[in-house]
Protein backbone atom coordinates (compact mmCIF):
# COMPACT_ATOMS: atom_id res chain seq x y z
CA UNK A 1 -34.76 -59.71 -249.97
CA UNK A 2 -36.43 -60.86 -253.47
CA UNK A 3 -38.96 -58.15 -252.84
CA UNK A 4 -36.44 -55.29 -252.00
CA UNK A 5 -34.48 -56.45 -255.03
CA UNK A 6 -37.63 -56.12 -257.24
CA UNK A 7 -38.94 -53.28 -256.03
CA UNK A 8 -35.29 -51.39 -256.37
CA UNK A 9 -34.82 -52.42 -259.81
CA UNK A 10 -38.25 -51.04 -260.98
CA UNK A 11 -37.73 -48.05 -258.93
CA UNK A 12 -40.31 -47.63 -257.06
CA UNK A 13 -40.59 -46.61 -253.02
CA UNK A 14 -41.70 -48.16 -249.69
CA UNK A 15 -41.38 -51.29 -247.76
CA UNK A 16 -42.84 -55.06 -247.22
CA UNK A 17 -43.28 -57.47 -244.10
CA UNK A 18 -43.72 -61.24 -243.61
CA UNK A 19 -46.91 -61.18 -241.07
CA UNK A 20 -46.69 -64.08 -238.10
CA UNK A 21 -50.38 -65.18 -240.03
CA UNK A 22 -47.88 -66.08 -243.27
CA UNK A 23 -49.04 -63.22 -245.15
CA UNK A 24 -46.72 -60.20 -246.80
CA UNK A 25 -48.26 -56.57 -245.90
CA UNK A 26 -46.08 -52.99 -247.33
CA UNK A 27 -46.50 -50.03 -249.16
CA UNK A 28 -45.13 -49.54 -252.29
CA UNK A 29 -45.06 -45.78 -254.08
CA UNK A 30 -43.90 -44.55 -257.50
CA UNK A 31 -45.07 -43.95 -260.86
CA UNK A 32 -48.41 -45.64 -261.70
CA UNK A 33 -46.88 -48.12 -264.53
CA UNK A 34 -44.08 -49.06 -262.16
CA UNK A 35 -46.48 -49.87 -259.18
CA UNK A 36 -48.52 -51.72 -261.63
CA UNK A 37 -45.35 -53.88 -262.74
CA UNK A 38 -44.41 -54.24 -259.18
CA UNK A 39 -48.64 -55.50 -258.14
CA UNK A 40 -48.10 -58.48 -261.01
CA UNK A 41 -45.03 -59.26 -259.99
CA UNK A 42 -46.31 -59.62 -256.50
CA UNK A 43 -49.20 -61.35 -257.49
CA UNK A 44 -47.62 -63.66 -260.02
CA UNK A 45 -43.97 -64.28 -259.28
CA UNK A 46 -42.82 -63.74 -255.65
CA UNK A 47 -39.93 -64.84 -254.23
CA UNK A 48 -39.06 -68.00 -255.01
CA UNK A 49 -39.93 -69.94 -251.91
CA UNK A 50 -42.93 -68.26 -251.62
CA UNK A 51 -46.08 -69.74 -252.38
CA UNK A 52 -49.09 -66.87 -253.78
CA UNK A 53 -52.60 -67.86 -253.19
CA UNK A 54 -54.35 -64.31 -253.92
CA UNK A 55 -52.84 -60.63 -253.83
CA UNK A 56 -54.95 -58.08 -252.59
CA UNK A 57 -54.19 -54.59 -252.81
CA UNK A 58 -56.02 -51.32 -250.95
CA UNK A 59 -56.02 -48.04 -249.80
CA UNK A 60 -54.88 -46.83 -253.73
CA UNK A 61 -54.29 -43.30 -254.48
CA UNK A 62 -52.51 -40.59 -256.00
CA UNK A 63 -49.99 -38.26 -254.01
CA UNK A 64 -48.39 -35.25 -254.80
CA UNK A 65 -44.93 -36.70 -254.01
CA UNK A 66 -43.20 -39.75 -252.42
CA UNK A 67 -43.59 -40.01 -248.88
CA UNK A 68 -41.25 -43.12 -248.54
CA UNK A 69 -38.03 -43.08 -250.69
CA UNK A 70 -35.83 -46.69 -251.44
CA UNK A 71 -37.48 -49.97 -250.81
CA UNK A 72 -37.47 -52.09 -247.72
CA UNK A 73 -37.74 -55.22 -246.14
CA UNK A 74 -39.47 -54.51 -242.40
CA UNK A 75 -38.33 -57.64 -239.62
């Protein structure tokens, strides 16, 4: 919910999901400044019940074009 809202306001693309192990896995596409804004925010802010440890980010690269479009919360 937090993260959707977040991740619609900066405008960027793709989708997060509370693991059972308490972690958050997604995807998140858009321009490379607004992906940046949305990795500290997910690093340093969070929802506000949530409780950040470390953030650890992977598989980066560029693509030609979105492959996801709007931002989603997974169940």
């Amino acid at each position: 919910m937090y993260t959707e809202d977040e991740g619609k306001k900066l405008g960027v693309s793709g989708w997060v999901k509370n693991t059972r192990q308490g972690t958050v896995v997604g995807q998140v596409q858009g321009p490379y400044i607004k992906v940046n804004e949305m990795k500290v925010w997910l690093s340093k802010v969070g929802s506000p019940s949530s409780r950040i440890d470390r953030a650890e980010f992977s598989n980066e690269k560029d693509i030609p074009k979105l492959e996801i479009h709007g931002f989603v919360t997974r169940y």
